[in-house]
N, C-alpha and C. Protein backbone atom coordinates (compact mmCIF):
# COMPACT_ATOMS: atom_id res chain seq x y z
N UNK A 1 91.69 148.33 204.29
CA UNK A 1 92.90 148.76 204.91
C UNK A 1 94.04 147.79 204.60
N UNK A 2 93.47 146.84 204.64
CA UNK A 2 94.74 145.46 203.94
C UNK A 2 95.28 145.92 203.01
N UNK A 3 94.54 146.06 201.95
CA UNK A 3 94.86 146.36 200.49
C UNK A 3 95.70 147.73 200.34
N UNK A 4 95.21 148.65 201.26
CA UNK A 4 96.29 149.77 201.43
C UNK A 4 97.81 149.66 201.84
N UNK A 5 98.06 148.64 203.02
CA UNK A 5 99.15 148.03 203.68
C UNK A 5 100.10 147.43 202.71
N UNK A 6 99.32 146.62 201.77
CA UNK A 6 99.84 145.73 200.46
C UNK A 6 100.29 146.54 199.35
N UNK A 7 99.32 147.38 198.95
CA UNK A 7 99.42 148.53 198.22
C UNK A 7 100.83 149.47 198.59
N UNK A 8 101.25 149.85 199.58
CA UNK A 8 102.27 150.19 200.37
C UNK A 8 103.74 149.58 200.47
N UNK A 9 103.38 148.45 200.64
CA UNK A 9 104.70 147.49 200.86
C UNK A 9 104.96 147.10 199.43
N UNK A 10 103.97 146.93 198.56
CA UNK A 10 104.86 146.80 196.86
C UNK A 10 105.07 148.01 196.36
N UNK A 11 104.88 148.83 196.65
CA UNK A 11 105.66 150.06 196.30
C UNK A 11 107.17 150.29 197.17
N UNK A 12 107.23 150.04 197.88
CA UNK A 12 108.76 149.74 198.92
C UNK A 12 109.62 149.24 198.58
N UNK A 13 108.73 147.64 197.86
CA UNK A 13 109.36 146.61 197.83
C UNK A 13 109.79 147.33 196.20
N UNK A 14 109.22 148.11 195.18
CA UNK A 14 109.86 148.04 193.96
C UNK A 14 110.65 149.50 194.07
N UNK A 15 110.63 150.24 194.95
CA UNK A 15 111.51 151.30 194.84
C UNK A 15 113.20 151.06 195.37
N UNK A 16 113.01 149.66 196.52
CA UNK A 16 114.02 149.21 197.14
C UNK A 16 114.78 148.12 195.89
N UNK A 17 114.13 147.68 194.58
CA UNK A 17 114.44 146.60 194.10
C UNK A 17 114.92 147.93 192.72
N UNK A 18 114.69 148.67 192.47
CA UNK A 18 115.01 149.90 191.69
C UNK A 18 115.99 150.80 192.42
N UNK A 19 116.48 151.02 193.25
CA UNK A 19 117.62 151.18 194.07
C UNK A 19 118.74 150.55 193.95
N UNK A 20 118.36 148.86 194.66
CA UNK A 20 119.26 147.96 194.12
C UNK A 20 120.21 148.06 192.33
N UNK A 21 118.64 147.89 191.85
CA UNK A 21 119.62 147.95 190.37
C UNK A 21 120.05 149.13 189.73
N UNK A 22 120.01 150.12 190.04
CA UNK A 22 120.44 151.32 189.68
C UNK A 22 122.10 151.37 190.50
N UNK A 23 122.38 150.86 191.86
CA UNK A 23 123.29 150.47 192.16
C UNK A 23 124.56 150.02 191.71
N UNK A 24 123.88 148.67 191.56
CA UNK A 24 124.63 147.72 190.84
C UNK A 24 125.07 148.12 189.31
N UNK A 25 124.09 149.09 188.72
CA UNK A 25 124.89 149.10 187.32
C UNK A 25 125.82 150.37 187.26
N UNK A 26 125.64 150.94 188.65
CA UNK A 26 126.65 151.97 188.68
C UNK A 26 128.08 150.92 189.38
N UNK A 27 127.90 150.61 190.42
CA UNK A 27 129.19 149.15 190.36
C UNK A 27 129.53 148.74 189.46
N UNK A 28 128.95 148.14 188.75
CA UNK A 28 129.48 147.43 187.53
C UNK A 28 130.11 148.52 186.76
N UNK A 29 129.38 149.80 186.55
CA UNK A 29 130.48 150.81 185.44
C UNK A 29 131.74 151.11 185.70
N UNK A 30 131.36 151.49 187.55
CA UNK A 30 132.77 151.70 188.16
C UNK A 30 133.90 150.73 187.82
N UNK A 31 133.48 149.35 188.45
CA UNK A 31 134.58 148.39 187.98
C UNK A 31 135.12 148.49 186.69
N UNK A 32 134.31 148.23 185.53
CA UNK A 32 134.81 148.39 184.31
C UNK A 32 135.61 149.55 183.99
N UNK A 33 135.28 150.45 184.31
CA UNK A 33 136.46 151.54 183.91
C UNK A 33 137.50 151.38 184.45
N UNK A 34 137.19 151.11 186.27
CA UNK A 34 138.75 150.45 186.97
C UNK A 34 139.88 149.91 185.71
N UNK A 35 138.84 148.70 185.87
CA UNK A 35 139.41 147.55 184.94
C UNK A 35 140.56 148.09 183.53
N UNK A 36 139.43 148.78 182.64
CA UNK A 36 139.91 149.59 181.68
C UNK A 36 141.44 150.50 181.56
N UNK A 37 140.86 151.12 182.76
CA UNK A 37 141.90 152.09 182.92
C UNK A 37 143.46 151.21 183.12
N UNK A 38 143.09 150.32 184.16
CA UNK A 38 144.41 149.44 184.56
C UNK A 38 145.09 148.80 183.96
N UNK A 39 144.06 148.11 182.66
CA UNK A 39 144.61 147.57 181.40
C UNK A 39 145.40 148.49 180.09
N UNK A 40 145.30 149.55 180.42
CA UNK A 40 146.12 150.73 179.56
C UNK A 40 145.22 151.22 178.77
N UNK A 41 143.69 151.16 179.14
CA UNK A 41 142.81 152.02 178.34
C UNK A 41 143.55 153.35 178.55
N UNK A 42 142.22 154.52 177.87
CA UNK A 42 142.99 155.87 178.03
C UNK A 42 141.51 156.33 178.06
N UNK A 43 140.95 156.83 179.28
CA UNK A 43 139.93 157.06 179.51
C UNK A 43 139.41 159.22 179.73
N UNK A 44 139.59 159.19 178.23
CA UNK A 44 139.82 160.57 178.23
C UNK A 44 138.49 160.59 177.42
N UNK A 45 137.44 160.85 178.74
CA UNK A 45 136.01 161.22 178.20
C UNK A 45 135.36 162.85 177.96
N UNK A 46 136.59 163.66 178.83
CA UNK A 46 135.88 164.96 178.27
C UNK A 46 137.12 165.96 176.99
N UNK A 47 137.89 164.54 176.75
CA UNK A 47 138.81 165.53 175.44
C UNK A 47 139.78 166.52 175.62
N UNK A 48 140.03 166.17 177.18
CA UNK A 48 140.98 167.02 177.61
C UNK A 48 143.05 166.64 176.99
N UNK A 49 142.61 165.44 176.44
CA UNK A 49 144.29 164.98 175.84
C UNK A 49 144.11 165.62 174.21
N UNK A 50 145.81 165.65 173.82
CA UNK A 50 146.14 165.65 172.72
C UNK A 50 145.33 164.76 171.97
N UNK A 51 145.09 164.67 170.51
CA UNK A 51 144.89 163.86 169.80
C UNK A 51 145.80 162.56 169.97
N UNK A 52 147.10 163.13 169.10
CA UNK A 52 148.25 162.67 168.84
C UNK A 52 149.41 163.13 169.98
N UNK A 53 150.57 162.68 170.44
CA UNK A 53 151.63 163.02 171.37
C UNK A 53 152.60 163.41 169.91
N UNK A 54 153.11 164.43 170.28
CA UNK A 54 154.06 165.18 169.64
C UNK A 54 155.32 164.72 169.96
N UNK A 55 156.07 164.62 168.86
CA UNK A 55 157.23 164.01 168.84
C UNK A 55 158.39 164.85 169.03
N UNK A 56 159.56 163.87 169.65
CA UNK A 56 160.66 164.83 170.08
C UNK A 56 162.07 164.36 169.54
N UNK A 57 162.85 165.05 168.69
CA UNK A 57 163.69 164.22 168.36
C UNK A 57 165.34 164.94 168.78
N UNK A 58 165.99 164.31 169.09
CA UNK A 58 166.85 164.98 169.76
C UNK A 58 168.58 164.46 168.76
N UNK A 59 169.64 165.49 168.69
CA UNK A 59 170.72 165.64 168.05
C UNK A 59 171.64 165.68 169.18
N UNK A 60 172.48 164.11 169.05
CA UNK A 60 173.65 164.07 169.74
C UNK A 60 175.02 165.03 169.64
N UNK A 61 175.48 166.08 170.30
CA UNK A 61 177.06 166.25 169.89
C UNK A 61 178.31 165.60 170.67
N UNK A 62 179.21 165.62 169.72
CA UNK A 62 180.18 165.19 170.63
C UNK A 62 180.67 165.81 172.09
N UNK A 63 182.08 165.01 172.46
CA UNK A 63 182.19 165.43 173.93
C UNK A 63 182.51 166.97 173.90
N UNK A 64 182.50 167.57 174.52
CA UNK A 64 183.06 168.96 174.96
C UNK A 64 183.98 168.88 176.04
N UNK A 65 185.16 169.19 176.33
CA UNK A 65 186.00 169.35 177.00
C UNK A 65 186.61 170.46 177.60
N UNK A 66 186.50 171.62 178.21
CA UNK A 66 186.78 173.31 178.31
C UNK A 66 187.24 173.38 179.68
N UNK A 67 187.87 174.42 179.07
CA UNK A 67 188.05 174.99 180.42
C UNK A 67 187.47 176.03 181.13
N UNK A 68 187.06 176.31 182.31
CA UNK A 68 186.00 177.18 183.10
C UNK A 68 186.77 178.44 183.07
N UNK A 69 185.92 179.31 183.23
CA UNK A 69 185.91 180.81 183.67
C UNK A 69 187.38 180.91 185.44
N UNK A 70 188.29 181.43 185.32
CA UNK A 70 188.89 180.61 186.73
C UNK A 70 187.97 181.09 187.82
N UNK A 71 188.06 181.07 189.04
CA UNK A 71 187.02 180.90 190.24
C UNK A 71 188.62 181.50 191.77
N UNK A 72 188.79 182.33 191.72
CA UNK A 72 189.83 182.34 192.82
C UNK A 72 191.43 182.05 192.88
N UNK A 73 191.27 182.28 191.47
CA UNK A 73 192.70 181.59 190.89
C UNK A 73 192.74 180.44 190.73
N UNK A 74 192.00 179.65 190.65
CA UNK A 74 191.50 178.42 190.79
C UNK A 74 190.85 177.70 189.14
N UNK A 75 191.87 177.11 188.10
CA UNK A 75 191.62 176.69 186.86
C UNK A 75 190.71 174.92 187.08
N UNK A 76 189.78 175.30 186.74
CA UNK A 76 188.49 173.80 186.81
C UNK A 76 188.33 173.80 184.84
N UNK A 77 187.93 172.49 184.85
CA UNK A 77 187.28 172.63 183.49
C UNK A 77 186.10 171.42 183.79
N UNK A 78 185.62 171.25 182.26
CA UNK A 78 184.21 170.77 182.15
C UNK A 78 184.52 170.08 181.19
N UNK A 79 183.98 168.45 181.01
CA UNK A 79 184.06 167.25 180.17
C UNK A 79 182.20 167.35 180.37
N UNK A 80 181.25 167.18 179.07
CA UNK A 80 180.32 167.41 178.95
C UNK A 80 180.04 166.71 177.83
N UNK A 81 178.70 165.79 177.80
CA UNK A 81 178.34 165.49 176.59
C UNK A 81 176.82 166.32 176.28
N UNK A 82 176.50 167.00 175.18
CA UNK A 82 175.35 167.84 175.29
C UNK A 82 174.21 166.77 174.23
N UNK A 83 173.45 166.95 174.15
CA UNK A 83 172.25 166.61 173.17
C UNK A 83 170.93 167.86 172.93
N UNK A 84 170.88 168.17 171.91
CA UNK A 84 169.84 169.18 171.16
C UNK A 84 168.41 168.42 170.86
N UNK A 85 167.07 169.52 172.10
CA UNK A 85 166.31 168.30 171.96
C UNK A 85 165.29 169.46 170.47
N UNK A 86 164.47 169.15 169.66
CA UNK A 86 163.56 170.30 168.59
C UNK A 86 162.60 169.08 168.69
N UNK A 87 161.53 169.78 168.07
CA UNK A 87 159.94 168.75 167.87
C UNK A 87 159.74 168.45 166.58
N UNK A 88 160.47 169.02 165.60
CA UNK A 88 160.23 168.50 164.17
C UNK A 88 161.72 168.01 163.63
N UNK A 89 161.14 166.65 162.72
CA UNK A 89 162.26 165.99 162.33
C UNK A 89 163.17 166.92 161.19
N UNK A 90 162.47 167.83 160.23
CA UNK A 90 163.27 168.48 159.60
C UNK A 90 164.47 169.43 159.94
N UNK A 91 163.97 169.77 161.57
CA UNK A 91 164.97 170.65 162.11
C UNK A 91 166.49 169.71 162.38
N UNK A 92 166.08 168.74 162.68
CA UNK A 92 167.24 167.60 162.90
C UNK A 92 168.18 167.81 161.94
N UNK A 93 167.85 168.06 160.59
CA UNK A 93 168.56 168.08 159.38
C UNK A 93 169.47 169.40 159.62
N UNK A 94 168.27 170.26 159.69
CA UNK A 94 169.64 172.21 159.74
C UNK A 94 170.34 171.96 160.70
N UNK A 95 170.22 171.40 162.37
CA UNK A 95 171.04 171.27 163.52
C UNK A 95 172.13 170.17 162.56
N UNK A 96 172.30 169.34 162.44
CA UNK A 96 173.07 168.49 161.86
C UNK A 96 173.98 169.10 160.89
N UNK A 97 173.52 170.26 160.02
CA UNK A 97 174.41 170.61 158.94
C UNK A 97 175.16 172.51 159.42
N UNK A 98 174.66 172.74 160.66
CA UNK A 98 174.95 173.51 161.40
C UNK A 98 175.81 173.10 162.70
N UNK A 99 176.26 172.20 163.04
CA UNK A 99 176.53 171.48 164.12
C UNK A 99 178.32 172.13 164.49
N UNK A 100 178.77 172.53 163.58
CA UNK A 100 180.06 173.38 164.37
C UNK A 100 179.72 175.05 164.67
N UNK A 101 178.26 175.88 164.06
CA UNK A 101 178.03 176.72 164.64
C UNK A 101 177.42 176.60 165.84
N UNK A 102 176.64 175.59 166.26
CA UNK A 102 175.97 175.37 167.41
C UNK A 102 177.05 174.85 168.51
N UNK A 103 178.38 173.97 168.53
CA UNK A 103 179.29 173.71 169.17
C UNK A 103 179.86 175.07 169.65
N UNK A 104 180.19 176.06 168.52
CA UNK A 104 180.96 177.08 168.97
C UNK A 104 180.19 178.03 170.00
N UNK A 105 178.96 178.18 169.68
CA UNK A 105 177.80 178.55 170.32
C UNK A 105 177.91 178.13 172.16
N UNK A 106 177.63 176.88 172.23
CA UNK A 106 177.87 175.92 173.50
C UNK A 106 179.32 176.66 174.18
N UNK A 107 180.40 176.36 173.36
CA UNK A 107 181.71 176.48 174.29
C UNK A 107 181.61 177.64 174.50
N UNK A 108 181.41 178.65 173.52
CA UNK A 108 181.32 180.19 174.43
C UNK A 108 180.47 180.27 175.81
N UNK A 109 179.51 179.35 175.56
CA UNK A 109 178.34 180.18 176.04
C UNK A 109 179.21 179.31 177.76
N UNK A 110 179.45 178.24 177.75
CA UNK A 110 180.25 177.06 179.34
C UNK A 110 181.41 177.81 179.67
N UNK A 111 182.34 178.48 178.36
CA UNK A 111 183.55 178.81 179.03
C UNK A 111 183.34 180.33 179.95
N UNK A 112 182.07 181.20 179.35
CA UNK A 112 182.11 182.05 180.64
C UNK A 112 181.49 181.89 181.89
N UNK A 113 181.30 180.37 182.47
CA UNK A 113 180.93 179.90 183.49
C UNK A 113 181.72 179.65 184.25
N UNK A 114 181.39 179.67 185.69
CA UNK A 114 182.34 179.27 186.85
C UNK A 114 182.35 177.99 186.99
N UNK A 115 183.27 177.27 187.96
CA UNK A 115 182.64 175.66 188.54
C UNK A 115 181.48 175.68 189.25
N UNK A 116 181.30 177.04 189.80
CA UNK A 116 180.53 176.88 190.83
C UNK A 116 179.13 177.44 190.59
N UNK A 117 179.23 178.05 189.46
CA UNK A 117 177.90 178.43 188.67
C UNK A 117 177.20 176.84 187.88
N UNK A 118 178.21 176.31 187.21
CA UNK A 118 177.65 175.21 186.99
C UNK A 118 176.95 174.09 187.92
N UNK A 119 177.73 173.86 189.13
CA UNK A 119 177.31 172.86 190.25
C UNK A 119 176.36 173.45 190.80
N UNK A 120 175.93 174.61 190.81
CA UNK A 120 174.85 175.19 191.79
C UNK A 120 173.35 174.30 190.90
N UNK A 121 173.06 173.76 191.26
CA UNK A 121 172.02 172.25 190.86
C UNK A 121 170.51 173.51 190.28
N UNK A 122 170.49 174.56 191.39
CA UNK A 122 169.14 175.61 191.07
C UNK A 122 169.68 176.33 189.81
N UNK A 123 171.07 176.76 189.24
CA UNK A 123 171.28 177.45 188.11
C UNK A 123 171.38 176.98 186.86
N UNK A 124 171.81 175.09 187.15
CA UNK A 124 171.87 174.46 185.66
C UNK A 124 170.37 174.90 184.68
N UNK A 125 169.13 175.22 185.24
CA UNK A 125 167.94 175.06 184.07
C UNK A 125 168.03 176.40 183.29
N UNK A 126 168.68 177.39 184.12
CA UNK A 126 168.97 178.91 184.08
C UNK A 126 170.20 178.75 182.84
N UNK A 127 171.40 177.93 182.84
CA UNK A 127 171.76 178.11 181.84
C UNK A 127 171.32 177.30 180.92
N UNK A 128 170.59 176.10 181.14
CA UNK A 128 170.08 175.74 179.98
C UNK A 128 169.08 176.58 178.85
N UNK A 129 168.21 176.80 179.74
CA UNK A 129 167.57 178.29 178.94
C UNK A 129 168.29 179.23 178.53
N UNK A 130 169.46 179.72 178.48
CA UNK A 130 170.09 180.59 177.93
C UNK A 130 170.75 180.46 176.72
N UNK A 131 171.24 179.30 177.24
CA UNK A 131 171.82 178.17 175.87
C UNK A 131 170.98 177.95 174.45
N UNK A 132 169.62 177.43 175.24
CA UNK A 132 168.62 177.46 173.82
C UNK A 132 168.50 178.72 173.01
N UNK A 133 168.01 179.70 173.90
CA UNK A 133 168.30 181.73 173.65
C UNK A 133 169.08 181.61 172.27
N UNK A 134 170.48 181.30 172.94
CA UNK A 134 171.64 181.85 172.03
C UNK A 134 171.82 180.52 171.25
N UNK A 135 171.78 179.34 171.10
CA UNK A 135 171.32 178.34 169.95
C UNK A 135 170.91 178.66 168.99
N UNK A 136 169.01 179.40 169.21
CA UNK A 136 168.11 179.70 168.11
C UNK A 136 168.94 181.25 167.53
N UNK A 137 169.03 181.92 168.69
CA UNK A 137 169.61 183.27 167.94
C UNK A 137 170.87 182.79 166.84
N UNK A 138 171.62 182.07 166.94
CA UNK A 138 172.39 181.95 166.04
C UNK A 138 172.36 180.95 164.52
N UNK A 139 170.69 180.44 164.75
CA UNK A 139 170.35 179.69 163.66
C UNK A 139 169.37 180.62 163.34
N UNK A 140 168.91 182.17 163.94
CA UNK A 140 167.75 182.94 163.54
C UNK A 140 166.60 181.94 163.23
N UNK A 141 166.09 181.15 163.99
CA UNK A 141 165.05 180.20 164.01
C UNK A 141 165.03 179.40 165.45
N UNK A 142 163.38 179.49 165.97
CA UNK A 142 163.26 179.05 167.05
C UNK A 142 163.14 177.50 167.31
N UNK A 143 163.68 176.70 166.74
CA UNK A 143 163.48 175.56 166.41
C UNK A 143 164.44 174.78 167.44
N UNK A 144 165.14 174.46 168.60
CA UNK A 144 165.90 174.22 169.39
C UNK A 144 165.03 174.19 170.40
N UNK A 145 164.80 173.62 171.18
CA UNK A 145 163.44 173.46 172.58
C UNK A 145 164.27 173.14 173.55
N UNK A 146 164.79 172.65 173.70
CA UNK A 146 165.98 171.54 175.05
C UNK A 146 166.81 171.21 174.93
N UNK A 147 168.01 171.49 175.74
CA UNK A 147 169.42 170.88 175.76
C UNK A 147 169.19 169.96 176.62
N UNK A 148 170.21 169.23 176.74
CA UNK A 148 170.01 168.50 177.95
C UNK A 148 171.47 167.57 177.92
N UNK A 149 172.25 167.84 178.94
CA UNK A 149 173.42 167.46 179.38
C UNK A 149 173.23 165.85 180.11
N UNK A 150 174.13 165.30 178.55
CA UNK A 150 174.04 164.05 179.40
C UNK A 150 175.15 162.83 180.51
N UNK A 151 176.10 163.37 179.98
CA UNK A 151 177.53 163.40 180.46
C UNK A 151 177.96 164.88 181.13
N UNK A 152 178.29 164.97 182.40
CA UNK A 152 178.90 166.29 182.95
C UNK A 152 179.75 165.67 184.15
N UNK A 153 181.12 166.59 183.99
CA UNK A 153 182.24 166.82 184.93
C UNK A 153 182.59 167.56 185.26
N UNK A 154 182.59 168.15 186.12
CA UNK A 154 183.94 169.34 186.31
C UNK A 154 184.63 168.87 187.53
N UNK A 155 186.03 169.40 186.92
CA UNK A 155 187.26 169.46 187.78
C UNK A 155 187.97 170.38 188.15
């Protein structure tokens, strides 16, 4: 019966000591990835990221200065600096050598705006999307992705 008792307790004793280390090397993984991750690893184990991050290159225009749609009899205008955002660098080149059809494009598209169509903060993405619309439609190529206003006034 001893030997059964003994027999008993080293089996305890190695399932509790196989516990332990099965533990610990799950601690230890945890930490390390902590670690990893915090150090600017990129812990993308089931391949859910891009390979590569896609590039964005964006075309400055000059200022724009217009005058608004009037609002109540009420003459406002708009001082605006725009930027053209596309994902391939070659497009940079046609926007660049197109850049007074795409201006003329822009001022039509601001001067039939109100002040108050513009300031409404929920309608600016509404005309930004419209803007791109009539951008690509007038280069017949979808190559234009984002405007994005980086200077804006109205008065």
């Amino acid at each position: 019966m001893a030997k059964s008792e003994a027999s008993s307790e080293t089996k305890s004793k190695r399932l509790v000591a196989i516990i332990i280390i099965v533990l610990l090397l799950m601690l230890i993984g945890l930490v390390l990835a902590i670690g990893y991750y915090m150090v600017g690893g990129d812990l993308d184990v089931f391949g859910s990221k891009e390979a590569e991050p896609k590039e964005e290159h964006t075309v400055l225009l000059d200022e724009f200065v217009l005058n608004l749609r009037p609002e109540n009899n009420v003459k406002n205008y708009i001082k605006v600096k725009v930027a053209l955002m596309c994902k391939d660098k070659k497009d940079v080149k046609v926007i660049e050598a197109n850049v007074n059809k795409l201006r003329d494009v822009i001022i039509a598209d601001l001067r039939e705006k109100t002040a108050t169509e513009i300031l409404d903060n929920g309608n600016i993405s509404n005309i930004k999307t419209e803007m791109v619309t009539n951008l690509n439609t007038s280069l017949n190529r979808d190559m234009i992705n984002g405007v994005y206003f980086i200077d804006l006034v109205v008065q």
